[in-house]
PDB file of N, CA and C in Angstrom:
ATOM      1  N   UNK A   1      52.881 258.711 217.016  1.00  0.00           N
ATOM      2  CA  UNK A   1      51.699 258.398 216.248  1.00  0.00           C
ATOM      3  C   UNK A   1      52.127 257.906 214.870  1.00  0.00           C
ATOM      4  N   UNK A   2      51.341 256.779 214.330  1.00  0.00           N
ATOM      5  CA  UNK A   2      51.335 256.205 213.288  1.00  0.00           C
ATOM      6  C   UNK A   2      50.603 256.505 211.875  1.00  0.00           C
ATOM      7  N   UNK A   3      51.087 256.365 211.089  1.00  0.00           N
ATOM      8  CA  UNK A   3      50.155 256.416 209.851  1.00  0.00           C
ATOM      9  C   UNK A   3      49.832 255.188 209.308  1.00  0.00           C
ATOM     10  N   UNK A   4      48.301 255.078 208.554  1.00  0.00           N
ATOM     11  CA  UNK A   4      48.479 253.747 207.854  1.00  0.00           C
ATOM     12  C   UNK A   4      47.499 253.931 206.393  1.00  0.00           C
ATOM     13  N   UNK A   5      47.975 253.622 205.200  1.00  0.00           N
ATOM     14  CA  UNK A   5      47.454 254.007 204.075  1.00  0.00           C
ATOM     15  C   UNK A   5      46.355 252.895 203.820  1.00  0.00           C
ATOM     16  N   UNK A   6      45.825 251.875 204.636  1.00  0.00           N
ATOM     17  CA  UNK A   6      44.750 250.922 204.836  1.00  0.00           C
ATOM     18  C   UNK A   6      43.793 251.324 203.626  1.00  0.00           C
ATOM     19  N   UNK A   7      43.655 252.726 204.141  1.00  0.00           N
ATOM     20  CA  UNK A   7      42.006 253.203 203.135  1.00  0.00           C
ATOM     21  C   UNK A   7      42.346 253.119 202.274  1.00  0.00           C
ATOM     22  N   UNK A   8      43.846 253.545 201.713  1.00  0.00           N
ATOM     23  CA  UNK A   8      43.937 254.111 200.026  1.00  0.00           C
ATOM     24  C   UNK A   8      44.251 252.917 199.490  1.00  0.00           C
ATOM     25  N   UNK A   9      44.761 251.925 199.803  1.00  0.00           N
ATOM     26  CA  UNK A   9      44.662 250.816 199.098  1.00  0.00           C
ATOM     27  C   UNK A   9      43.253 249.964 199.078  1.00  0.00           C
ATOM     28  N   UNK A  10      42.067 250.206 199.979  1.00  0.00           N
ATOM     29  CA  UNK A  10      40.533 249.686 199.748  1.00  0.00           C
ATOM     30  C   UNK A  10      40.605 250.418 198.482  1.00  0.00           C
ATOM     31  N   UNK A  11      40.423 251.724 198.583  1.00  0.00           N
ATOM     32  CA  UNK A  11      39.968 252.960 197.557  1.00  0.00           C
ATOM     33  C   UNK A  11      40.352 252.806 196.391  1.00  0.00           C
ATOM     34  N   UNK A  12      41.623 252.136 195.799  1.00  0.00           N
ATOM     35  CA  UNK A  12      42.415 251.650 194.905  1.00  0.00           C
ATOM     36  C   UNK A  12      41.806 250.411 193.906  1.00  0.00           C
ATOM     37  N   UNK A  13      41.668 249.583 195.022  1.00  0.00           N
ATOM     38  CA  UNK A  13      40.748 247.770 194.948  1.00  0.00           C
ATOM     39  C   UNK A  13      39.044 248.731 194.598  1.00  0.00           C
ATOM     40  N   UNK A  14      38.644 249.298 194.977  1.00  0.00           N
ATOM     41  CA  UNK A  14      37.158 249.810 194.682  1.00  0.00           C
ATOM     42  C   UNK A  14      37.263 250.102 193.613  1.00  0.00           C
ATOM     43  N   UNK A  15      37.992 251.065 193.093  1.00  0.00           N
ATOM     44  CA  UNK A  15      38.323 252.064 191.931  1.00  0.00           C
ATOM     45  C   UNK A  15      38.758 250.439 190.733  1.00  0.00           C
ATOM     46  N   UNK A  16      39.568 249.984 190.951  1.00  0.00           N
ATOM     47  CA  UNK A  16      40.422 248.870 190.353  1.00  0.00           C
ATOM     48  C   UNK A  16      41.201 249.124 189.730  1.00  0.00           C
ATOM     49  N   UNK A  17      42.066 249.981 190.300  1.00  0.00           N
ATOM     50  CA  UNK A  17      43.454 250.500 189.930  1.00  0.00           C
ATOM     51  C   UNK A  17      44.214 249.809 190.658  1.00  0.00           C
ATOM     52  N   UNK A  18      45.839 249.497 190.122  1.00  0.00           N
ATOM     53  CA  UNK A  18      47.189 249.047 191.293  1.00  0.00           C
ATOM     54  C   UNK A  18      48.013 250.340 191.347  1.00  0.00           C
ATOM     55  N   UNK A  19      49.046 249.658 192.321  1.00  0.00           N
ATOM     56  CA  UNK A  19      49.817 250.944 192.684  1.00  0.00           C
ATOM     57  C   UNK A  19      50.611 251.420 191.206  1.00  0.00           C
ATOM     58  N   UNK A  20      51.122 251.225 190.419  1.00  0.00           N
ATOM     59  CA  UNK A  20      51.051 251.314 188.825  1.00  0.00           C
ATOM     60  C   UNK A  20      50.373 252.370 188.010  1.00  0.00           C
ATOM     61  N   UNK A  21      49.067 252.118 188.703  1.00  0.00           N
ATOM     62  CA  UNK A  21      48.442 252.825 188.021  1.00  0.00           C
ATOM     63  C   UNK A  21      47.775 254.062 188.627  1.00  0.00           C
ATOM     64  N   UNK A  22      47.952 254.350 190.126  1.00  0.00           N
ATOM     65  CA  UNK A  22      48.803 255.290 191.000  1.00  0.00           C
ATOM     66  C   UNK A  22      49.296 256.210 190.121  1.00  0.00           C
ATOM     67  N   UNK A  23      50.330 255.609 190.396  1.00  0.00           N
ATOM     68  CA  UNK A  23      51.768 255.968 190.151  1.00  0.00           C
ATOM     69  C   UNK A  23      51.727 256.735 188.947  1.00  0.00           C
ATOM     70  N   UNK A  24      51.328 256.709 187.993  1.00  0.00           N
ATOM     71  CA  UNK A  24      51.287 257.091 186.348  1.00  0.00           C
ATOM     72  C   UNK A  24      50.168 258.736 186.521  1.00  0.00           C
ATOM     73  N   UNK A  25      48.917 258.206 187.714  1.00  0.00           N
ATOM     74  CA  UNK A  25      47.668 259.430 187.347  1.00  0.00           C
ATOM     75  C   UNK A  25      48.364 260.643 188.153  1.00  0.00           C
ATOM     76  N   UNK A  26      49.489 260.392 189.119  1.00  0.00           N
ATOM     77  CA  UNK A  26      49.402 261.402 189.925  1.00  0.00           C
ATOM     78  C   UNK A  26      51.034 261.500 189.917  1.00  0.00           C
ATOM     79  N   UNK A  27      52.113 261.356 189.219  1.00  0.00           N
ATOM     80  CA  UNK A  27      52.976 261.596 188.481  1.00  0.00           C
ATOM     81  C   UNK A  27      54.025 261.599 189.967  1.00  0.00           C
ATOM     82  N   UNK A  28      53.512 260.671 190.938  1.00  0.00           N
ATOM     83  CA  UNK A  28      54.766 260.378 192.360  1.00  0.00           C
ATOM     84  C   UNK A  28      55.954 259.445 191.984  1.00  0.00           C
ATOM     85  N   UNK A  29      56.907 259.627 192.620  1.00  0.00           N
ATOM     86  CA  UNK A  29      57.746 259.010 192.367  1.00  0.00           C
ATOM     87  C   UNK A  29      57.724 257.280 192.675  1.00  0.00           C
ATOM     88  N   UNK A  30      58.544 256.425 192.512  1.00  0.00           N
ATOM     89  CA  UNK A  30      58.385 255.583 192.931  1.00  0.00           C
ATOM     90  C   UNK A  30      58.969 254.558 194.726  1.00  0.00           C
ATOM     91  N   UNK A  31      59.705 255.846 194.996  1.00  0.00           N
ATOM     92  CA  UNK A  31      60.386 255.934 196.403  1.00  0.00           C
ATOM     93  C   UNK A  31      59.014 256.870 197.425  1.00  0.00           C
ATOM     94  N   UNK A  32      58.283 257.371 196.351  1.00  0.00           N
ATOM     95  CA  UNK A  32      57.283 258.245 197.797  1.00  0.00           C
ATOM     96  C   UNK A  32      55.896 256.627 197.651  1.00  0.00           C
ATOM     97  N   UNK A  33      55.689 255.807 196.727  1.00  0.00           N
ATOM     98  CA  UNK A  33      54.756 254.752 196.617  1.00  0.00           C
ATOM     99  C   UNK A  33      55.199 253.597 197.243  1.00  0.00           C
ATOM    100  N   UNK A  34      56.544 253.853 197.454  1.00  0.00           N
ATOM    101  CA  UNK A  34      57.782 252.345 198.359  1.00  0.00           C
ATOM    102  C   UNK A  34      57.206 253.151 199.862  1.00  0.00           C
ATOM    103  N   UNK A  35      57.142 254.358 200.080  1.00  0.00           N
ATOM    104  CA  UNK A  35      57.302 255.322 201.737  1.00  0.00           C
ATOM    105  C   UNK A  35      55.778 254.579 202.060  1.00  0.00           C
ATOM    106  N   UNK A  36      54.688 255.096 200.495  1.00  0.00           N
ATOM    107  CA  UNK A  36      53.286 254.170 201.248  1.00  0.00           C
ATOM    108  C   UNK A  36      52.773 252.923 201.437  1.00  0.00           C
ATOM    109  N   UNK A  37      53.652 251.882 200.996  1.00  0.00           N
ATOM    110  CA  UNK A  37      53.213 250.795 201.242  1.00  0.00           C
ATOM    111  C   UNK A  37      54.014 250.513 202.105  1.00  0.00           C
ATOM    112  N   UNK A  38      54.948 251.114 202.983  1.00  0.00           N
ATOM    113  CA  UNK A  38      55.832 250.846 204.143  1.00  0.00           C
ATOM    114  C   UNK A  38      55.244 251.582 205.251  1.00  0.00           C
ATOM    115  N   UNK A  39      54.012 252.540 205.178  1.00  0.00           N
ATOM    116  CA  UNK A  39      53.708 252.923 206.242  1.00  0.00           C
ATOM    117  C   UNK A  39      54.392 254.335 206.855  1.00  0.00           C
ATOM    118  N   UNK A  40      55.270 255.081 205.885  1.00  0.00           N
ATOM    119  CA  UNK A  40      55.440 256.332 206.062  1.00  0.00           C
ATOM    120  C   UNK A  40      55.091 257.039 205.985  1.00  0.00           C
ATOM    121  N   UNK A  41      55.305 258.090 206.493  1.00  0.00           N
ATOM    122  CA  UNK A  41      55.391 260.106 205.574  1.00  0.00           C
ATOM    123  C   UNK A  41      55.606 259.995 204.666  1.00  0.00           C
ATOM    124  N   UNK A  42      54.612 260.549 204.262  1.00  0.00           N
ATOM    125  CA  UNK A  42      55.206 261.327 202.428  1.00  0.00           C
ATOM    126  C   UNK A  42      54.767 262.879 202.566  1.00  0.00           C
ATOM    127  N   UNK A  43      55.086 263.534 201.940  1.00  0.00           N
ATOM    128  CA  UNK A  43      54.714 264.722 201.653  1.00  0.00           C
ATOM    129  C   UNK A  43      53.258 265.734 201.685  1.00  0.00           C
ATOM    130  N   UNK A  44      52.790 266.261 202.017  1.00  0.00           N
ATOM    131  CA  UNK A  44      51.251 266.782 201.872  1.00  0.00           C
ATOM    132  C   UNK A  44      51.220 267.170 200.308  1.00  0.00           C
ATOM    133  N   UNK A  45      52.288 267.685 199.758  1.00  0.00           N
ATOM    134  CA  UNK A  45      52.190 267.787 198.376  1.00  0.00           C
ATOM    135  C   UNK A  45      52.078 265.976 197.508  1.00  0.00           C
ATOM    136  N   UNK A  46      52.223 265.209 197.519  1.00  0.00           N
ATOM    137  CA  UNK A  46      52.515 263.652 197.442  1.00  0.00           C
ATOM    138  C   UNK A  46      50.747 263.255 197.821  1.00  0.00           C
ATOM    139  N   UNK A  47      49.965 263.972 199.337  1.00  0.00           N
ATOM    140  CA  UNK A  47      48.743 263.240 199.437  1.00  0.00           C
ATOM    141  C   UNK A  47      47.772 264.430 198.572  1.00  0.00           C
ATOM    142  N   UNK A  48      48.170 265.236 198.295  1.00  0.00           N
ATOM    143  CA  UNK A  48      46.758 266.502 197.882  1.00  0.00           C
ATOM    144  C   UNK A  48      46.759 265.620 196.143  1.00  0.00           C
ATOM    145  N   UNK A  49      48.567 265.133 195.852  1.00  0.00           N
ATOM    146  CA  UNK A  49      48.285 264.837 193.831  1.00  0.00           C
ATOM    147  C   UNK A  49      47.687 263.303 194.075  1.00  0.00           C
ATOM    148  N   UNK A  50      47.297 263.043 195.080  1.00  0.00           N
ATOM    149  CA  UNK A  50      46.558 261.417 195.139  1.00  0.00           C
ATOM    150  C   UNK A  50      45.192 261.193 195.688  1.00  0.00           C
ATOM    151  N   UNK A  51      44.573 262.571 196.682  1.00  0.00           N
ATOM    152  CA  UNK A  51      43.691 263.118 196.537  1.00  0.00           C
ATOM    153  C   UNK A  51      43.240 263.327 194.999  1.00  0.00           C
ATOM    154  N   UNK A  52      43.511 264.407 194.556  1.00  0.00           N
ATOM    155  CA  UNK A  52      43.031 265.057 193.514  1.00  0.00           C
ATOM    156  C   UNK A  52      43.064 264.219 192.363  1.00  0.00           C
ATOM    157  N   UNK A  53      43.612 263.382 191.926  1.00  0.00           N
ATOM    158  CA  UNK A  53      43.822 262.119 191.142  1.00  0.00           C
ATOM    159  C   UNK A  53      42.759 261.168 191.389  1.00  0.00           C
ATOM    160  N   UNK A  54      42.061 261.116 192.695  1.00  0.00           N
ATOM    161  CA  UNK A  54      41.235 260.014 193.304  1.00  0.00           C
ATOM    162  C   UNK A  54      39.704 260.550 193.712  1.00  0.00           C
ATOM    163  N   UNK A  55      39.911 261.791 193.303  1.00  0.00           N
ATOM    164  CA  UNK A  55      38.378 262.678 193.945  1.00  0.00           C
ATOM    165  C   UNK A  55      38.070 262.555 195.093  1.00  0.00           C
ATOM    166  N   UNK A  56      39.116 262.346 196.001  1.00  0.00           N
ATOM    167  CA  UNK A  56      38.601 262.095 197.268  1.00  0.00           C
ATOM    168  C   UNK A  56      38.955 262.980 198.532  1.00  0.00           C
ATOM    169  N   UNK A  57      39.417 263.288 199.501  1.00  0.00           N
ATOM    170  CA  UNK A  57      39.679 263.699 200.921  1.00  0.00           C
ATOM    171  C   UNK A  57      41.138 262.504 201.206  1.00  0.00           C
ATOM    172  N   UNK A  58      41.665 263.741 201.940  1.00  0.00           N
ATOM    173  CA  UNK A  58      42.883 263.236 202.909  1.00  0.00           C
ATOM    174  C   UNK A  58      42.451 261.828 203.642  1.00  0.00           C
ATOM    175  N   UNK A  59      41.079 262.364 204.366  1.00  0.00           N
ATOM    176  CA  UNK A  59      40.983 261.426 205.759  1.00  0.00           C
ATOM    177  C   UNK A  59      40.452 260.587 204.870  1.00  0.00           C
ATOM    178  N   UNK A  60      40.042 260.088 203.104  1.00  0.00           N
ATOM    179  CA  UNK A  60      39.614 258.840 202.647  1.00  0.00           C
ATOM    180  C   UNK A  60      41.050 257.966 202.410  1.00  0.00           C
ATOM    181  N   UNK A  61      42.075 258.473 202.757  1.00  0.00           N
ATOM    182  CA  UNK A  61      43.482 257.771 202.554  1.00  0.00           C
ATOM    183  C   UNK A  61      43.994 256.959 202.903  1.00  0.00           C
ATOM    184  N   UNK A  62      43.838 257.735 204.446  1.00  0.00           N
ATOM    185  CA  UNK A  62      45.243 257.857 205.493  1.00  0.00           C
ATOM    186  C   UNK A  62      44.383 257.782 206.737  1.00  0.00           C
ATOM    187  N   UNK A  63      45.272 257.321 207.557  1.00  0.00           N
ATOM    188  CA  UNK A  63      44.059 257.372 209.037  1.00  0.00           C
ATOM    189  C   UNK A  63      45.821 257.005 210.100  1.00  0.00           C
ATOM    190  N   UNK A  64      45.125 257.863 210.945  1.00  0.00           N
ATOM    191  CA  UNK A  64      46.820 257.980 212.314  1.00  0.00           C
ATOM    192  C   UNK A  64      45.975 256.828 213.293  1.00  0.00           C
ATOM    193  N   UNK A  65      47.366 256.459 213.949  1.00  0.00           N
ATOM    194  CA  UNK A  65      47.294 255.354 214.668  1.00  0.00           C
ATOM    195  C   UNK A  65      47.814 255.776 216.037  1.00  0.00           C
ATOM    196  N   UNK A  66      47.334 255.844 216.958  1.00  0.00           N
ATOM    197  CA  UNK A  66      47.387 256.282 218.523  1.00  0.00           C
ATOM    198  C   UNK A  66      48.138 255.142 219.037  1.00  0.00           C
ATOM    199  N   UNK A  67      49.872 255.252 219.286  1.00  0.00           N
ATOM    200  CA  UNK A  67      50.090 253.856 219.979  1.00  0.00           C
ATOM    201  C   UNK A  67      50.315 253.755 221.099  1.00  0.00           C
ATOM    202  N   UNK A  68      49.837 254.847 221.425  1.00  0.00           N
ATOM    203  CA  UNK A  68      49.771 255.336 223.879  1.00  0.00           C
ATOM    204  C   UNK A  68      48.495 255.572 223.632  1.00  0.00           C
ATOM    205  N   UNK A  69      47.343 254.852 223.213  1.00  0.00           N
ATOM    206  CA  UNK A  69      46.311 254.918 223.617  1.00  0.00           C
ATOM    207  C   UNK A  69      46.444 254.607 225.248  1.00  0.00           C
ATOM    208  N   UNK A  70      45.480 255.969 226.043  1.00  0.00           N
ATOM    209  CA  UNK A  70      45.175 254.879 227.628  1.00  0.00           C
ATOM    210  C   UNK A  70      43.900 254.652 227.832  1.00  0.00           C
ATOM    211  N   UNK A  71      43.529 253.475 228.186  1.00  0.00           N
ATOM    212  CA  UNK A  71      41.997 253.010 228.638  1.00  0.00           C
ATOM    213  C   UNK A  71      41.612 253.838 229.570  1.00  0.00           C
TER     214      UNK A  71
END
């Protein structure tokens, strides 16, 4: 199963913040903001300070990707 940070970059563009400015409210490194725009894991500690930075929920983030879906 996949992850994909799709939402948090809408949520970002809504808000009108860049990853920059991310980066600065929720004090992540810049190798865990390289992991999300590549489509990795990061940490649950990494999504709760980008949550809480963003007023939002996990599932407004992040959304898993089923790649054995069967019809």
């Amino acid at each position: 199963m996949q992850v994909s940070y799709k939402k948090l970059w809408k949520l970002l563009i809504d808000k009108n913040m860049k990853k920059t400015d991310l980066q600065l409210a929720t004090g992540i490194s810049a190798g865990s903001l390289a992991k999300l725009g590549k489509n990795e894991t990061v940490s649950m500690d990494t999504l709760i300070r980008i949550c809480t930075a963003l007023s939002c929920d996990v599932g407004d983030i992040i959304e898993f990707i089923n790649e054995n879906k069967i019809d």
